[in-house]
Protein backbone atom coordinates (compact mmCIF):
# COMPACT_ATOMS: atom_id res chain seq x y z
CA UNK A 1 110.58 102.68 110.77
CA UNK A 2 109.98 105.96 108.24
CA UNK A 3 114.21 106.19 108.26
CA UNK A 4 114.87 102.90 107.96
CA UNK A 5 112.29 102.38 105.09
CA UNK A 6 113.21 105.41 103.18
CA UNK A 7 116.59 104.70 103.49
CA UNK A 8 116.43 101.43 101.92
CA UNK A 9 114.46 103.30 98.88
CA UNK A 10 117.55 105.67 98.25
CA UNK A 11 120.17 102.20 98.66
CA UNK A 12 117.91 100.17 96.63
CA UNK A 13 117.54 102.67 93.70
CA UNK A 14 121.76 102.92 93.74
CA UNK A 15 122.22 99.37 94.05
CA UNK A 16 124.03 100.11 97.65
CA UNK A 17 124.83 97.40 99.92
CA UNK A 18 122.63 98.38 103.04
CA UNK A 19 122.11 96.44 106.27
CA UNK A 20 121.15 98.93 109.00
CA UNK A 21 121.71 97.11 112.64
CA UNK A 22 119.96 94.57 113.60
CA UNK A 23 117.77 96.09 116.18
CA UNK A 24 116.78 98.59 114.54
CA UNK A 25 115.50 96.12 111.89
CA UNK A 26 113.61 94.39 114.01
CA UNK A 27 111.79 97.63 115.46
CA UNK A 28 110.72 98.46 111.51
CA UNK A 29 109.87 95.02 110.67
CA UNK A 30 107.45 95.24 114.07
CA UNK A 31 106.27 98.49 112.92
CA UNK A 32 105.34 97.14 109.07
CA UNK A 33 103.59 94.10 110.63
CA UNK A 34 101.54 95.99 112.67
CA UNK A 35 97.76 95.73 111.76
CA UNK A 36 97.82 99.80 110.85
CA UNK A 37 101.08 99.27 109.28
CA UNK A 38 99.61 95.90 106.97
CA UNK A 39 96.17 98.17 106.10
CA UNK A 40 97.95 101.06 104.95
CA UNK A 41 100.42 99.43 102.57
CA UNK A 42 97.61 97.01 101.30
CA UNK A 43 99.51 93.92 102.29
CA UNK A 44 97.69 90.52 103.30
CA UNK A 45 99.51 87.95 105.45
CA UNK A 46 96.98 85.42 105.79
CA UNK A 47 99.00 81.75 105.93
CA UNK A 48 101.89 83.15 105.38
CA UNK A 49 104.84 83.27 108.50
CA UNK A 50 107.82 85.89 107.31
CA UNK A 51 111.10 84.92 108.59
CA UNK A 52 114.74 87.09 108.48
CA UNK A 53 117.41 85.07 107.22
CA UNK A 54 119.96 87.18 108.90
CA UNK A 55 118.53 87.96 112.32
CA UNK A 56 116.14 86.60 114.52
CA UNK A 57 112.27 88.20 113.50
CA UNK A 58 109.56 86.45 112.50
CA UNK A 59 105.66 87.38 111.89
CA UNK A 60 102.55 84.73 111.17
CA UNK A 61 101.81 81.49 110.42
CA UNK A 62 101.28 79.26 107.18
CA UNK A 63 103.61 79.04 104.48
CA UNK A 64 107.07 80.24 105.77
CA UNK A 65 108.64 83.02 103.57
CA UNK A 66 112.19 83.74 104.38
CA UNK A 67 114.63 86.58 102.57
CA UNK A 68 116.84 89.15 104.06
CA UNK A 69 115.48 91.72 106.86
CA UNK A 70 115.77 94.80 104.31
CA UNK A 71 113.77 92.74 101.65
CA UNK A 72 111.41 91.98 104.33
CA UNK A 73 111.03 95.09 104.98
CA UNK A 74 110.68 96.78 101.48
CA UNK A 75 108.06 94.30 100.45
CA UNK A 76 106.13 94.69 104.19
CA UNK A 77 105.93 98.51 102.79
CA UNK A 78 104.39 97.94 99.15
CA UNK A 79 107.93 98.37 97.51
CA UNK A 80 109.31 95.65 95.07
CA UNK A 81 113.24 95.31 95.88
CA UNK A 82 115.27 95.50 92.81
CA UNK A 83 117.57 92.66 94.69
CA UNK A 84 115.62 90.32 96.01
């Protein structure tokens, strides 16, 4: 999760095209939507279902909010992607 996060930060901030495989997307998103993972980047999911427009993940339920796995996964850890 730590290498797939922090490597986003470094592609983000260089405007590189980044899409690490899909399963190991999936293993951070489950990592950022676990309850210790949600409480320690301050994020709040209540009625809202995340869903990966490019693989199959996702999280909750309410008010479905779809966007790419990295973007996903950059929001999920307090970041604000630069290309959403």
């Amino acid at each position: 999760m730590h290498a797939v996060v922090h490597g986003l930060d470094i592609t983000e901030a260089l405007n590189l095209d980044r899409h690490p495989p899909a399963p190991r997307m999936r293993l951070a998103l489950d990592g950022l939507t676990a309850p210790r993972s949600l409480s320690h980047f301050g994020v709040s999911l209540d009625g809202v279902q995340l869903r990966a427009e490019d693989l199959e993940w996702s999280y909750g339920r309410g008010q479905v909010v779809t966007g790419p796995a990295t973007v996903l996964a950059l929001i999920l850890s307090g970041r604000q992607p630069l290309n959403p």
